[in-house]
Protein backbone atom coordinates (compact mmCIF):
# COMPACT_ATOMS: atom_id res chain seq x y z
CA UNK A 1 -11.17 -25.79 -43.68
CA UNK A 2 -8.81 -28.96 -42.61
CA UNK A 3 -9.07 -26.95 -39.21
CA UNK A 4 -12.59 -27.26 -39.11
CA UNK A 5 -13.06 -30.85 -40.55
CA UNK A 6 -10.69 -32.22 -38.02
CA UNK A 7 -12.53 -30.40 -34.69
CA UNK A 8 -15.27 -31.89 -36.45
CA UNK A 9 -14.13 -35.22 -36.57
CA UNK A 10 -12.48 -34.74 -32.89
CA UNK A 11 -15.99 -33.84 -31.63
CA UNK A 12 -17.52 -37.06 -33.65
CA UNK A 13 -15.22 -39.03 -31.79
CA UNK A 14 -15.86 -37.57 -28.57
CA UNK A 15 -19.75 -38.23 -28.66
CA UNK A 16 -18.83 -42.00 -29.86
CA UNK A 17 -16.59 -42.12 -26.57
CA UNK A 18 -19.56 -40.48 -24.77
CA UNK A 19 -22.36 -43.16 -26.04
CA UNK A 20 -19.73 -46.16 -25.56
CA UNK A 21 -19.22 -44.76 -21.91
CA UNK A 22 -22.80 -44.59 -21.37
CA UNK A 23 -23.55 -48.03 -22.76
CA UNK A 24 -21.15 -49.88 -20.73
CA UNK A 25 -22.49 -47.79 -17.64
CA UNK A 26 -26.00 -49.17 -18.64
CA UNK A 27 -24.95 -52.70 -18.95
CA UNK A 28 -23.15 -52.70 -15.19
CA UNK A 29 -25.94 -51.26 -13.86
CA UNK A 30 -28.46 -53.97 -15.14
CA UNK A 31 -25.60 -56.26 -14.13
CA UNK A 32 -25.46 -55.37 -10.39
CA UNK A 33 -29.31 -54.99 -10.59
CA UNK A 34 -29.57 -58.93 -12.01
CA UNK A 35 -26.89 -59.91 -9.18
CA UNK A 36 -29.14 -58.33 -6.21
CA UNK A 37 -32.41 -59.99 -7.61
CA UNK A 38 -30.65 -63.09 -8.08
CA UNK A 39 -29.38 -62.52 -4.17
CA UNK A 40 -32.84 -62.08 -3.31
CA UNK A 41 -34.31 -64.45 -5.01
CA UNK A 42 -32.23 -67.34 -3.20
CA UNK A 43 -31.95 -65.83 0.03
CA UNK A 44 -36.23 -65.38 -0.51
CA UNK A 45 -36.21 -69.28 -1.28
CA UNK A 46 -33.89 -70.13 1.52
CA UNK A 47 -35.62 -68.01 3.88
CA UNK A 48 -38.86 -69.54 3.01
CA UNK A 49 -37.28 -73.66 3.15
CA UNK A 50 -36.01 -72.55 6.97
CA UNK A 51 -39.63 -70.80 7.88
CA UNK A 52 -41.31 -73.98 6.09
CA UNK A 53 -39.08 -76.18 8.07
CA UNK A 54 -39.83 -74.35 11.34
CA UNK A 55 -43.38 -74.48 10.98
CA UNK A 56 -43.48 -78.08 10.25
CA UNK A 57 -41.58 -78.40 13.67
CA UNK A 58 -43.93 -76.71 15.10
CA UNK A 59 -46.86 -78.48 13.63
CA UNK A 60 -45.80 -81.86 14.00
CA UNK A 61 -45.14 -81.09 17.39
């Protein structure tokens, strides 16, 4: 019985590992996914400054 209770209790702690792992996986992923939209975002808005800039050249030309 003590045999039993303590595979039992192994396993328990093996799924909490498990859901802990998968959790932390979860919150790197929407951590590099945040980091690349944030890239995006300001290379977007730079992008956009240079092309305004550009055209303004252009137009004032």
């Amino acid at each position: 019985m003590s045999v039993l209770a303590r595979v039992i209790e192994e396993r328990q702690h093996w799924v909490e590992r498990n859901h802990n792992a998968e959790a932390q996986r979860q919150r790197v992923w929407r951590l590099i996914r945040f980091s690349f939209m944030a890239t995006g975002i300001v290379l977007g808005y730079t992008y956009r400054i240079q092309l305004v800039d550009v055209l303004m050249h252009y137009l004032v030309k």
